[in-house]
Protein backbone atom coordinates (compact mmCIF):
# COMPACT_ATOMS: atom_id res chain seq x y z
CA UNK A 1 111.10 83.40 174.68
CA UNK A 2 108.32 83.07 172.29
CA UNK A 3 105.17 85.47 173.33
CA UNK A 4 101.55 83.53 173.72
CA UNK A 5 99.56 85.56 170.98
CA UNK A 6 96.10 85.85 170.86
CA UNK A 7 94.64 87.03 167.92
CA UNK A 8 90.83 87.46 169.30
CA UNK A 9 91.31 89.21 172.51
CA UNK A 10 87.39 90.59 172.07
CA UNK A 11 85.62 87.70 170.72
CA UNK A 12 83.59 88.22 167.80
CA UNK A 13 83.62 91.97 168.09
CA UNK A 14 86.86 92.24 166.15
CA UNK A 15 86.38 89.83 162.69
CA UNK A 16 82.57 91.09 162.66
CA UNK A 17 83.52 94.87 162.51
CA UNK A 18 86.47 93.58 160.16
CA UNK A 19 84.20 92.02 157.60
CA UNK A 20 81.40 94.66 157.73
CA UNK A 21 84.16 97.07 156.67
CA UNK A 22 85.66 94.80 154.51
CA UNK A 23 81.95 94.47 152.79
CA UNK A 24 81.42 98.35 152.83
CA UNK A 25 84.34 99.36 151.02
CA UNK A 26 84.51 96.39 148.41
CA UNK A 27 80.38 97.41 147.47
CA UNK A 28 81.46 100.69 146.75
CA UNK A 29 84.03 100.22 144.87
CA UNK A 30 82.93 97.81 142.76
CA UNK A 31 79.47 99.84 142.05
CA UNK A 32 81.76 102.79 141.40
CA UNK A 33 83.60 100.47 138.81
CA UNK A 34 80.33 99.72 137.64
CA UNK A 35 79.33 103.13 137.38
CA UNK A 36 82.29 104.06 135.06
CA UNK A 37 81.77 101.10 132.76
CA UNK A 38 78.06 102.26 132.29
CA UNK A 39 78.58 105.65 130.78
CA UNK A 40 81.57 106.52 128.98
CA UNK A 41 80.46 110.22 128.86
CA UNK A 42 80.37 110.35 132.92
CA UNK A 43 83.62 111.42 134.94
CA UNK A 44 85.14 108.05 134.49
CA UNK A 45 88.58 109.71 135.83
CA UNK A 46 86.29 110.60 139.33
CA UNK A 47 84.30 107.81 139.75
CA UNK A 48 87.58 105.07 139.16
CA UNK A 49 89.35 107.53 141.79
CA UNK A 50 86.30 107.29 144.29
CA UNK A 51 86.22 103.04 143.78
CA UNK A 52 89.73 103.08 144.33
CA UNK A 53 89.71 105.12 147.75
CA UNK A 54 87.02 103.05 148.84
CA UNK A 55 88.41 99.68 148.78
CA UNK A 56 91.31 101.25 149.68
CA UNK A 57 90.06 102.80 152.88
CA UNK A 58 87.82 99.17 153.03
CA UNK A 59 90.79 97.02 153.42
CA UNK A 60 92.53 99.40 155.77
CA UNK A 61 90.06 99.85 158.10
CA UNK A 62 88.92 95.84 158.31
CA UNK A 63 92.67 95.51 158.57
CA UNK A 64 93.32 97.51 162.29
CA UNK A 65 89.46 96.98 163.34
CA UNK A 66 90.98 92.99 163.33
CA UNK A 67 94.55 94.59 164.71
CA UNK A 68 92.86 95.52 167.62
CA UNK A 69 91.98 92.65 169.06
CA UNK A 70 95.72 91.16 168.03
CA UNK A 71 97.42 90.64 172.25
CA UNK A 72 100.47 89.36 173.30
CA UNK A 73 100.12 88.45 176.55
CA UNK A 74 104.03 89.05 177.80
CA UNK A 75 104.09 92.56 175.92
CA UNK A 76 101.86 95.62 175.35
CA UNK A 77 101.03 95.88 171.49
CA UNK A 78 101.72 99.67 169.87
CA UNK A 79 101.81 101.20 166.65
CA UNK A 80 103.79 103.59 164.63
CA UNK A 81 101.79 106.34 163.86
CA UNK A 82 103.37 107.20 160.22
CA UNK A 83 103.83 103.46 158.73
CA UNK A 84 100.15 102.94 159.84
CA UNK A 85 99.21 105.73 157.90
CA UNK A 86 101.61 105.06 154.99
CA UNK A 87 99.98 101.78 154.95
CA UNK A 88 96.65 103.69 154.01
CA UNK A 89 98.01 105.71 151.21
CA UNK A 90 99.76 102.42 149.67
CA UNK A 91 96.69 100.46 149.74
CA UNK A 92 94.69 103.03 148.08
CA UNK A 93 97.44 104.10 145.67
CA UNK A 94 97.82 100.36 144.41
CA UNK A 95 94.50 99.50 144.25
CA UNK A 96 93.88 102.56 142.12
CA UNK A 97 96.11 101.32 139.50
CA UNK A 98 94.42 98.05 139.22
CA UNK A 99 90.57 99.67 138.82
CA UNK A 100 92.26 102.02 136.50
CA UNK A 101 93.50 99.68 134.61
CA UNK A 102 89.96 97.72 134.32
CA UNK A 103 88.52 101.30 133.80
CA UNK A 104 90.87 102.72 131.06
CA UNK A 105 92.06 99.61 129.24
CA UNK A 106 88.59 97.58 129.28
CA UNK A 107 87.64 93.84 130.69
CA UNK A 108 89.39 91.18 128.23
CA UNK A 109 90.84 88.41 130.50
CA UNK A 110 94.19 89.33 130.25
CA UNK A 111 93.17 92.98 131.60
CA UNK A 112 91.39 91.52 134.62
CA UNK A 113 94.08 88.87 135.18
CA UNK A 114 96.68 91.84 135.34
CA UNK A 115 94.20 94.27 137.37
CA UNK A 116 93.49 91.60 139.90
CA UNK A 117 96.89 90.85 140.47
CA UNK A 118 98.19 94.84 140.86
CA UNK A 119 95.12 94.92 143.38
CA UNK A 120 96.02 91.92 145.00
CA UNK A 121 99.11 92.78 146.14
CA UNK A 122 97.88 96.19 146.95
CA UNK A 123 95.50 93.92 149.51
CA UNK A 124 98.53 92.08 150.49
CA UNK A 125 101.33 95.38 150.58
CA UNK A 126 98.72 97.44 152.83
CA UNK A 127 98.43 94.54 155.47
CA UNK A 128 101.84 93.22 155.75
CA UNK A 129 103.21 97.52 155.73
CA UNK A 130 100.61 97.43 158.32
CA UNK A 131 102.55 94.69 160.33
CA UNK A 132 105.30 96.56 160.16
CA UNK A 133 104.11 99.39 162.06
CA UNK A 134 103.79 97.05 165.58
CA UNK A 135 105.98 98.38 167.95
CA UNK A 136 106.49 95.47 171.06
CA UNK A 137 109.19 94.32 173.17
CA UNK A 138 110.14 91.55 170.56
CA UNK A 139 110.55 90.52 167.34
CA UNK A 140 107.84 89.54 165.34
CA UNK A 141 108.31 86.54 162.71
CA UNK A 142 106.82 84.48 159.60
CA UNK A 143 105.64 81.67 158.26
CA UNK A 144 106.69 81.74 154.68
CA UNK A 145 103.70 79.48 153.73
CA UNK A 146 101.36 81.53 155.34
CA UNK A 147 102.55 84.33 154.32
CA UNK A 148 102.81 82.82 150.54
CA UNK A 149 99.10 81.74 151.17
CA UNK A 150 97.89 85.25 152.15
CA UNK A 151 99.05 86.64 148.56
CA UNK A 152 97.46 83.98 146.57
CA UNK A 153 94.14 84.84 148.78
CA UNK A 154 94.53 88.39 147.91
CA UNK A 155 95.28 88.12 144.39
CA UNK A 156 92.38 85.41 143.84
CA UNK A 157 89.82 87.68 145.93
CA UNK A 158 90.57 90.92 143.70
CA UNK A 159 90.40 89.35 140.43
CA UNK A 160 87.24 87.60 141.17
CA UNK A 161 85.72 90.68 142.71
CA UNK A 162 86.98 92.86 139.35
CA UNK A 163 85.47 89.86 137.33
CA UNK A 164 82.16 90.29 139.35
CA UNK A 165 82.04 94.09 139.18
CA UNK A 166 82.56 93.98 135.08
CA UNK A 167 80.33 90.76 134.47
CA UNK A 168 77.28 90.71 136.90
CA UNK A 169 74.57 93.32 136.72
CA UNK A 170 72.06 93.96 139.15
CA UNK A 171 72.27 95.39 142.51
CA UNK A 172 71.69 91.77 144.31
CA UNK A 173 74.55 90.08 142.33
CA UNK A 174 76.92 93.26 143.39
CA UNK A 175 75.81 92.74 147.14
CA UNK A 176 76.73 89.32 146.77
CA UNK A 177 80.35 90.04 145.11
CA UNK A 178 80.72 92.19 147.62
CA UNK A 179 80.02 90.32 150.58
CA UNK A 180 82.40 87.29 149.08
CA UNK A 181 85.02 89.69 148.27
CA UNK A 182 84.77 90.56 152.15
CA UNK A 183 85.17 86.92 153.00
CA UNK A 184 88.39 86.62 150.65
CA UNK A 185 90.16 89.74 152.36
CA UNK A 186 88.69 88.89 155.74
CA UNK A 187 90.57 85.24 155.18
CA UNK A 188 93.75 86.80 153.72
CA UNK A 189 94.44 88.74 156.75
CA UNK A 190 93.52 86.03 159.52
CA UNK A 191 95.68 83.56 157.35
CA UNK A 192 98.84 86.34 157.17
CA UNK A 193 97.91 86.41 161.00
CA UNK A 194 98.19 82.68 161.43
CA UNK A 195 101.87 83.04 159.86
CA UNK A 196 102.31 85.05 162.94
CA UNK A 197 105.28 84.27 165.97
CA UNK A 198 106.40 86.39 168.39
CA UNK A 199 109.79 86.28 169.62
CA UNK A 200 109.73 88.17 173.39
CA UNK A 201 112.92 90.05 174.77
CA UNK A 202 113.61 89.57 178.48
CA UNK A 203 111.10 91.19 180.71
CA UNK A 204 112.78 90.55 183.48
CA UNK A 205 113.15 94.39 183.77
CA UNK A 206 109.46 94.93 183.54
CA UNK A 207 106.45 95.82 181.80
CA UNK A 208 107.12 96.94 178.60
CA UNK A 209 105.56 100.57 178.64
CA UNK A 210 103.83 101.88 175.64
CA UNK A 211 100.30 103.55 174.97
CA UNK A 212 97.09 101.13 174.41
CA UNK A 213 96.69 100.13 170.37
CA UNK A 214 93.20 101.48 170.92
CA UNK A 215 94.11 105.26 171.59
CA UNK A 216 96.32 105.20 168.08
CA UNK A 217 93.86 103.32 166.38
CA UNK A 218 90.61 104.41 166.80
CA UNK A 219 90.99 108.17 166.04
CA UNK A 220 92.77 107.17 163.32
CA UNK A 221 89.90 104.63 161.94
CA UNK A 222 87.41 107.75 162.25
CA UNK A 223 88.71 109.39 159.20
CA UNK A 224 88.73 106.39 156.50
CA UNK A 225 84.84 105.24 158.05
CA UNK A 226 83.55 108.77 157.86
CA UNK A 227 84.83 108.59 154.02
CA UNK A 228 83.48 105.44 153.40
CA UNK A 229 79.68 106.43 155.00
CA UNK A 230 80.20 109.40 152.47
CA UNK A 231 81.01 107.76 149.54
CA UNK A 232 78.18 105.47 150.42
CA UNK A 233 75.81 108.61 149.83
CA UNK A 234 76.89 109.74 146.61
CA UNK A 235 76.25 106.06 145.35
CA UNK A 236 72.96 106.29 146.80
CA UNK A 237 71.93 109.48 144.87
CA UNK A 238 73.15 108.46 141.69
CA UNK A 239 70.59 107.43 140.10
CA UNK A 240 72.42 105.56 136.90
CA UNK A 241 74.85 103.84 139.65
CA UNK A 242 71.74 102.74 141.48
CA UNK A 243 69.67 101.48 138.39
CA UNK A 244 72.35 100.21 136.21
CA UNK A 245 71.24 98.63 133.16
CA UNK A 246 67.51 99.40 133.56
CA UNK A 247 68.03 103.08 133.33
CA UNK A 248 70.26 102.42 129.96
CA UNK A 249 67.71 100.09 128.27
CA UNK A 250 65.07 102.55 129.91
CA UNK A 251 66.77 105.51 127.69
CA UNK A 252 67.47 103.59 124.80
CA UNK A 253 63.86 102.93 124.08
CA UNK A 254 62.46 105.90 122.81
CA UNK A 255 65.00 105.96 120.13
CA UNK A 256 64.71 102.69 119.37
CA UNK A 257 60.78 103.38 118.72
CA UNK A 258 61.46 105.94 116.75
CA UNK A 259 63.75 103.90 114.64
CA UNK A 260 61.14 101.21 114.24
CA UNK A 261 59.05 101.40 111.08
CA UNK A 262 55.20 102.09 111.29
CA UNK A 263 53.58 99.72 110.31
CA UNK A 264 50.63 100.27 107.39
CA UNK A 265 47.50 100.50 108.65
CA UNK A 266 44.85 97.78 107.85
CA UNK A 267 42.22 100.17 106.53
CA UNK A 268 42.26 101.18 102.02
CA UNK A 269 40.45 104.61 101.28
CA UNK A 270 37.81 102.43 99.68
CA UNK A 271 36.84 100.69 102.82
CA UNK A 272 37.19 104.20 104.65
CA UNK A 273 35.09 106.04 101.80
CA UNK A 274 32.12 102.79 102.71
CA UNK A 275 32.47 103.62 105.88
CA UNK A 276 31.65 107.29 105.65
């Protein structure tokens, strides 16, 4: 029998928390991005790991924040505890090789076109490994449209967001990347989610048994949002990340006044020997 599945068992609690996190790890990444492009003498290698991570850990945790309010009301909802977590370590391992590929081999077209896409699918790999770690009494089935639609999302959102991070300066017009990059991954995984049917085995035996998605889930989430709140501080503190351009046009001045040449003053020794 198909299941009756509910994808917003707590309201607004569930996409809100989604998108916030969604929003958090996007801004730092990108700003990390940022921060590498800025100074080619800085730990690029640190800072593109960092970005990477954070998106990573970004689309993860907006990813099972949303998971837990996914219900099926004719079976209890679990999760695997090792495919969740292998979920994390893909998303952030894929992702990584898109910003490092912005980072290392610069911001033509062609290099964002390619980094967007690797990240994309990192997006899209993380959320449908994800998926794959519910444990029901059923089988769980796709759309191939949706499903087809939630790649292009992903793919679209990262490029644009890479495109953002390497072409807009200021800290308002990363904000604003950021918080449309958290609409695009926020609307990949509710359209994958829309793709969603449940087939139900025969309960006729029963309930189902299996622990609450909250007690996997939750103590798991801790980890990636304690990460993200510290990677949050070390943008904070860095004062180049924070300032961006103004600090580099700030430094280059001085040598650039130095550079300048004086210009003769107005005065001859005649008019200064009348004077005296």
């Amino acid at each position: 029998m198909d299941g009756t599945v509910d994808g917003f068992r707590y309201g607004a609690v569930t996409p809100v928390g989604a998108y916030l996190m969604a929003c958090l790890g996007g801004a730092l990444g990108l700003r990390c991005i940022v921060r590498s492009l800025l100074d080619a003498q800085s730990w690029k290698t640190g800072w593109l790991a960092l970005g990477a991570a954070s998106i990573g850990c970004g689309i993860w945790t907006m990813h099972f924040i949303a998971m837990i309010g996914f219900h099926v009301e004719e079976t209890r909802v679990r999760y695997d505890a090792a495919t969740t977590v292998l979920s994390l370590v893909v998303a952030v391992a894929v992702v990584g090789v898109g910003v490092f590929i912005v980072g290392h081999r610069g911001t033509s077209a062609v290099t964002l076109a390619v980094a967007g896409a690797v990240t994309g699918l990192g997006v899209a790999g993380m959320h449908y490994l994800g998926m794959a770690a519910l444990r029901l009494n059923g089988e769980v089935g796709y759309d191939p449209v949706g499903v087809a639609l939630s790649v292009l999302i992903a793919v679209g959102a990262a490029t644009a967001a890479l495109w953002a991070a390497v072409t807009l300066r200021g800290f308002l017009m990363s904000l604003g990347a950021s918080l449309v990059m958290g609409v695009a991954v926020s609307g990949m995984h509710y359209t994958g989610m829309a793709a969603v049917s449940v087939h139900v085995h025969d309960t006729t035996g029963g309930t189902w048994a299996g622990e609450s998605p909250t007690s996997l889930l939750l103590p798991m989430l801790l980890g990636p949002v304690v990460f993200l709140l510290l990677a949050g501080v070390v943008v904070m503190f860095d004062p180049l990340l924070v300032l961006g351009e103004r600090t580099s046009a700030r430094t280059a001045t001085p040598a650039a006044d130095s550079a300048a040449p004086r210009r003769p003053s107005w005065r001859t020794p005649a008019s200064s020997t009348r004077e005296r």
